[in-house]
C-alpha atoms as a PDB file:
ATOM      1  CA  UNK A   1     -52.065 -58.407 124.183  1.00  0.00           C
ATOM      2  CA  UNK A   2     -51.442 -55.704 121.703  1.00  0.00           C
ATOM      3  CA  UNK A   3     -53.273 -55.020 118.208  1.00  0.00           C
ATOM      4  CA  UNK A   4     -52.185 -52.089 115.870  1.00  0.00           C
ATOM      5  CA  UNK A   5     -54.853 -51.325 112.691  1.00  0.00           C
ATOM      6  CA  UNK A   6     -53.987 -50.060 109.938  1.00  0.00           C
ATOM      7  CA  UNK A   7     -56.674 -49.658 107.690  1.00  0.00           C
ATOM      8  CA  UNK A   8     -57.333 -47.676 104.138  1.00  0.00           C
ATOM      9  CA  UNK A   9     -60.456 -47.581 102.425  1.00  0.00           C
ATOM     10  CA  UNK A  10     -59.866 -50.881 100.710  1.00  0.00           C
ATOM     11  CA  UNK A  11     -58.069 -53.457 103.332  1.00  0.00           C
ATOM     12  CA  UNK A  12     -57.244 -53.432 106.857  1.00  0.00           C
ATOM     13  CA  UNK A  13     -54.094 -54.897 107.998  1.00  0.00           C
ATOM     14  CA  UNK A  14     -54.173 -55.822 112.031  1.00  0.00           C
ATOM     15  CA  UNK A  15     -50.984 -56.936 113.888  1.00  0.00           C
ATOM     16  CA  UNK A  16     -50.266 -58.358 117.333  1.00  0.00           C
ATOM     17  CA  UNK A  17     -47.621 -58.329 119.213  1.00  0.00           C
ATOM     18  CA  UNK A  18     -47.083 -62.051 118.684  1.00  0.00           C
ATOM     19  CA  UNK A  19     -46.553 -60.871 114.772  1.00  0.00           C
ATOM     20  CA  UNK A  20     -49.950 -62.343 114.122  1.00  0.00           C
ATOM     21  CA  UNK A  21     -51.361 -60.724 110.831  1.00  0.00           C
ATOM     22  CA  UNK A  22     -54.997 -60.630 110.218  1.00  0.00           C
ATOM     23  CA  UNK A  23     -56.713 -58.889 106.926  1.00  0.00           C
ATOM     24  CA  UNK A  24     -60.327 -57.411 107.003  1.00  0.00           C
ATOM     25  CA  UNK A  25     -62.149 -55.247 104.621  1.00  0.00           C
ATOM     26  CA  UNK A  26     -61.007 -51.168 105.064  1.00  0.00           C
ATOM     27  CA  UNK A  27     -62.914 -49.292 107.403  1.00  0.00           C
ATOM     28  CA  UNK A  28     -63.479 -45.640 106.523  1.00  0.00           C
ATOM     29  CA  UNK A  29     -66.247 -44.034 108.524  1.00  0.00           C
ATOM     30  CA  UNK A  30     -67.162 -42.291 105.948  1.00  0.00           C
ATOM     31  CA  UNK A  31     -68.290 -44.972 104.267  1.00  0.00           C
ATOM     32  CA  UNK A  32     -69.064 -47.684 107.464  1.00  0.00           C
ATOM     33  CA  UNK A  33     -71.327 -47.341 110.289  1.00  0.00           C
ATOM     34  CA  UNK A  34     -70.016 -48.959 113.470  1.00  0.00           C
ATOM     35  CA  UNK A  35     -72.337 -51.280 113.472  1.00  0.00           C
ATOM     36  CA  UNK A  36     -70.712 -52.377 109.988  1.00  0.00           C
ATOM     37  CA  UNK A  37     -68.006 -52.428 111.201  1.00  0.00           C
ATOM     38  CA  UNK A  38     -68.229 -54.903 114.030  1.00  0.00           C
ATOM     39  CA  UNK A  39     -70.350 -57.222 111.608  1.00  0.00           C
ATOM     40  CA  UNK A  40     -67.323 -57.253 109.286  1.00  0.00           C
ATOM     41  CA  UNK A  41     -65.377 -58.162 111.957  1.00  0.00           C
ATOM     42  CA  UNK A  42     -67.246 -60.459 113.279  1.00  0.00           C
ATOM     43  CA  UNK A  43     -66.921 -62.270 109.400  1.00  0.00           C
ATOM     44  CA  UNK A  44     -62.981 -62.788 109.939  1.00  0.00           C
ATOM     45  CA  UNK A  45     -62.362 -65.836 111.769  1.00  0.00           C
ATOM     46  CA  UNK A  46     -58.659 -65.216 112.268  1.00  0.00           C
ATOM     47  CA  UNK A  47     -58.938 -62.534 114.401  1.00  0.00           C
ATOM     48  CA  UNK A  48     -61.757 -63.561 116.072  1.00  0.00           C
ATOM     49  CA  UNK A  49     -60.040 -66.301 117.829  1.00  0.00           C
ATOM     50  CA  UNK A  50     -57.597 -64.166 119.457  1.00  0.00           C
ATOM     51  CA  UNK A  51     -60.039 -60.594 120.296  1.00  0.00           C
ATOM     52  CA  UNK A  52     -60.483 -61.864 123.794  1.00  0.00           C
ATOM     53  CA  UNK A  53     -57.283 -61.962 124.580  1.00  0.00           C
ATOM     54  CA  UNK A  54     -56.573 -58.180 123.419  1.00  0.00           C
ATOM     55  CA  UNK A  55     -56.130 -55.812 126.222  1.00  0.00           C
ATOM     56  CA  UNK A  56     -54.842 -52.509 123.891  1.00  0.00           C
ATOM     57  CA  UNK A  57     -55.961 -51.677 120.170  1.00  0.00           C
ATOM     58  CA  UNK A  58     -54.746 -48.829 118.172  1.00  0.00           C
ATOM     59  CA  UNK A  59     -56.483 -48.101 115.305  1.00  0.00           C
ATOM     60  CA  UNK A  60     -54.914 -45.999 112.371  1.00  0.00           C
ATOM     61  CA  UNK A  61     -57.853 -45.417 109.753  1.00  0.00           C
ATOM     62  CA  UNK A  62     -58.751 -43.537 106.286  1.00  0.00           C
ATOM     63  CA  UNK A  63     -60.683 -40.466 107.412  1.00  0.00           C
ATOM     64  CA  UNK A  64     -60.629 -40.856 110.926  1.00  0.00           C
ATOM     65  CA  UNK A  65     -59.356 -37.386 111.332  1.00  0.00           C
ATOM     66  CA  UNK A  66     -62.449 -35.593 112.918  1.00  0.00           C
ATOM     67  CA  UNK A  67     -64.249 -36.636 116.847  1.00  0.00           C
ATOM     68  CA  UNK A  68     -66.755 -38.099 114.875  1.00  0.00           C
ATOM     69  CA  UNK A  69     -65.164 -39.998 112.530  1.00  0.00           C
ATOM     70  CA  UNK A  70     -63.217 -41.784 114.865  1.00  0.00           C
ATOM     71  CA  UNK A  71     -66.050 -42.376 117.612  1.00  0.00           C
ATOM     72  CA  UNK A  72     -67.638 -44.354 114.542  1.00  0.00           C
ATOM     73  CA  UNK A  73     -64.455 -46.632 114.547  1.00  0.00           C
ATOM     74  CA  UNK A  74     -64.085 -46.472 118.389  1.00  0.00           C
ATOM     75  CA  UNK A  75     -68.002 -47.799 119.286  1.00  0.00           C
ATOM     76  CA  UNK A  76     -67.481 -50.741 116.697  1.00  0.00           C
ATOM     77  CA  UNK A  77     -63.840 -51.580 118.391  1.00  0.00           C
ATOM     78  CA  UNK A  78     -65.074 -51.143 121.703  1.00  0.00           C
ATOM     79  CA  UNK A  79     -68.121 -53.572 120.852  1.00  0.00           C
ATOM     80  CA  UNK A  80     -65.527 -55.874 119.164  1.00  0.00           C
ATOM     81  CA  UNK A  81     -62.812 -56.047 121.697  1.00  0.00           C
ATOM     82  CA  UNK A  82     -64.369 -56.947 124.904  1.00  0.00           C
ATOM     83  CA  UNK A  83     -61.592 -56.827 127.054  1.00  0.00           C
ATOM     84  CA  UNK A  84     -59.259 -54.177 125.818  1.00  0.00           C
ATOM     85  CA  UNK A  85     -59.257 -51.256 128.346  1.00  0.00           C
ATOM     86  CA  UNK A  86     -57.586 -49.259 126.053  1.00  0.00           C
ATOM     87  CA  UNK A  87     -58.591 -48.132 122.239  1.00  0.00           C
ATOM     88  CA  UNK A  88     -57.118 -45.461 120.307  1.00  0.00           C
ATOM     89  CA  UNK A  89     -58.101 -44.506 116.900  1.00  0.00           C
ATOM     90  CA  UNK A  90     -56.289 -42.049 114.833  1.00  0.00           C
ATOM     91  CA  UNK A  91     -55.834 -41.057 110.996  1.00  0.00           C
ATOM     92  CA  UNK A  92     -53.743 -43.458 108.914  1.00  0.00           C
ATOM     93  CA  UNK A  93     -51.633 -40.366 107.864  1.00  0.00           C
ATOM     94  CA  UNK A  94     -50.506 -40.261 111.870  1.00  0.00           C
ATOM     95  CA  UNK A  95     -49.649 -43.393 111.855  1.00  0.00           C
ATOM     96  CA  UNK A  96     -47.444 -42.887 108.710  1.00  0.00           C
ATOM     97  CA  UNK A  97     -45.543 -39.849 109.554  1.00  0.00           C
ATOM     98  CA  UNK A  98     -44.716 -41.514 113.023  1.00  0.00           C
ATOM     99  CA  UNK A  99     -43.236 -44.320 111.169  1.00  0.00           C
ATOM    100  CA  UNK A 100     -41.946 -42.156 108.689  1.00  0.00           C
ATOM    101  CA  UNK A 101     -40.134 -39.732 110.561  1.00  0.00           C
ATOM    102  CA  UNK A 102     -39.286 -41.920 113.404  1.00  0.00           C
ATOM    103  CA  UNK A 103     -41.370 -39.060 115.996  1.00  0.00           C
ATOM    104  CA  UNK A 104     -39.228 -36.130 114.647  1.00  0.00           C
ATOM    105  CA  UNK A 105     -40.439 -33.028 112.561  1.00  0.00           C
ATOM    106  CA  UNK A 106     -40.809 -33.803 108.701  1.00  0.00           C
ATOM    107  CA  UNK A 107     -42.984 -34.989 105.582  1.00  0.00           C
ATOM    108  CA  UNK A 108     -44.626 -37.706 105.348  1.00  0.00           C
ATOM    109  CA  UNK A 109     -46.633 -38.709 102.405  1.00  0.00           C
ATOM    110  CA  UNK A 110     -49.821 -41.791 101.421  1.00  0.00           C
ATOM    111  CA  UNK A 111     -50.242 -43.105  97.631  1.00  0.00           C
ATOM    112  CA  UNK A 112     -52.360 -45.705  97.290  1.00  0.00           C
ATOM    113  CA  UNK A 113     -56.663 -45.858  96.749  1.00  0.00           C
ATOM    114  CA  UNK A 114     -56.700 -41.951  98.166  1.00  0.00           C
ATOM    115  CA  UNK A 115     -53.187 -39.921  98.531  1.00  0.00           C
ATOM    116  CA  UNK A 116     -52.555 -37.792 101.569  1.00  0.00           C
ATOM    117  CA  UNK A 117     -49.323 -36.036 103.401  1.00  0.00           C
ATOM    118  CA  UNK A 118     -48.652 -34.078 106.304  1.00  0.00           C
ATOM    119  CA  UNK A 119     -45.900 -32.051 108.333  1.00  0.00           C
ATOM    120  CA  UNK A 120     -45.092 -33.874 111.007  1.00  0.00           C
ATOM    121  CA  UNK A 121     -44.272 -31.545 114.580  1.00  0.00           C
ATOM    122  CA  UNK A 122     -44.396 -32.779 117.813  1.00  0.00           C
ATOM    123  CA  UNK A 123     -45.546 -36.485 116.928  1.00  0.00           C
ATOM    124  CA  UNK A 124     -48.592 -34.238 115.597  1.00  0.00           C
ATOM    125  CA  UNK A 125     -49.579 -33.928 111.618  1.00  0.00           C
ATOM    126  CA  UNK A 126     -50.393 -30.641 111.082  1.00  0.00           C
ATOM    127  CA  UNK A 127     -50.817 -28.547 107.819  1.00  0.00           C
ATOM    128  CA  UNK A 128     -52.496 -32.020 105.962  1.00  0.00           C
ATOM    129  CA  UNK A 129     -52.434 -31.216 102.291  1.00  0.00           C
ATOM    130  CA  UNK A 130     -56.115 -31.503 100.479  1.00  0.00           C
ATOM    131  CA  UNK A 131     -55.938 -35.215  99.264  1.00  0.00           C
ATOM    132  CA  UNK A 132     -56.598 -35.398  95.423  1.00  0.00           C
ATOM    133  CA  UNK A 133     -56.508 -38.757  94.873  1.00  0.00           C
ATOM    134  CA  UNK A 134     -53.837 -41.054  92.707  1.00  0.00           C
ATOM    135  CA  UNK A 135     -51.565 -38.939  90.840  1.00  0.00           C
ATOM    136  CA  UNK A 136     -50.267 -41.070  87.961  1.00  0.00           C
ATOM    137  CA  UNK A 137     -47.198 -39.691  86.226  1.00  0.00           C
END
């Protein structure tokens, strides 16, 4: 089975493909070890019941935008998810430009805790504008 993660520095959202919706705390590396991670995981009892039964995870996260950022994330998921054989983690700004844009060039944009937005090319962000936080008008 399928779980996407799509996690901010405040909540996590996690979806299977049976449209079962679990809710954890946010995981930023930044902030998380992956050790914290899987013990906050380990705390949701929802998604515990079904982890053994998920084969693929992707994983859309708050500053998982450098190697090491995201092997945090990955180590914890791969800990978590004993039988998936395949875990991607990626920024949460990928995930919202390829939603955004459908996979073709354009602008996507994130307001919520922390604001972000990118150019999407070639299912790639690229040129990520410095976040600066909530912008209140």
């Amino acid at each position: 089975m399928i779980i996407i993660a799509e996690s901010g520095s405040t909540k996590t959202n996690w979806l299977t493909e049976n449209k079962e919706l679990f809710e954890t705390i946010g995981f930023n590396p930044l902030f998380y070890s992956s050790q914290n991670i899987f013990d906050e995981m380990m705390k949701q009892n929802g998604l515990r019941t079904a982890k053994d039964q998920i084969t693929k995870v992707f994983f859309y996260g708050a500053s998982c935008s450098s190697d090491e950022r995201k092997q945090i994330v990955f180590d914890a998921l791969k800990k978590y998810f004993t039988n998936a054989d395949e875990i991607k983690v990626d920024h949460d700004m990928t995930a919202a430009a390829l939603v955004t844009c459908g996979g073709k060039p354009g602008i996507a944009c994130i307001l919520g805790t922390g604001s972000n937005s990118c150019v999407l090319m070639a299912k790639k962000c690229w040129k990520m504008a410095l976040p600066s936080g909530l912008v209140i008008f």
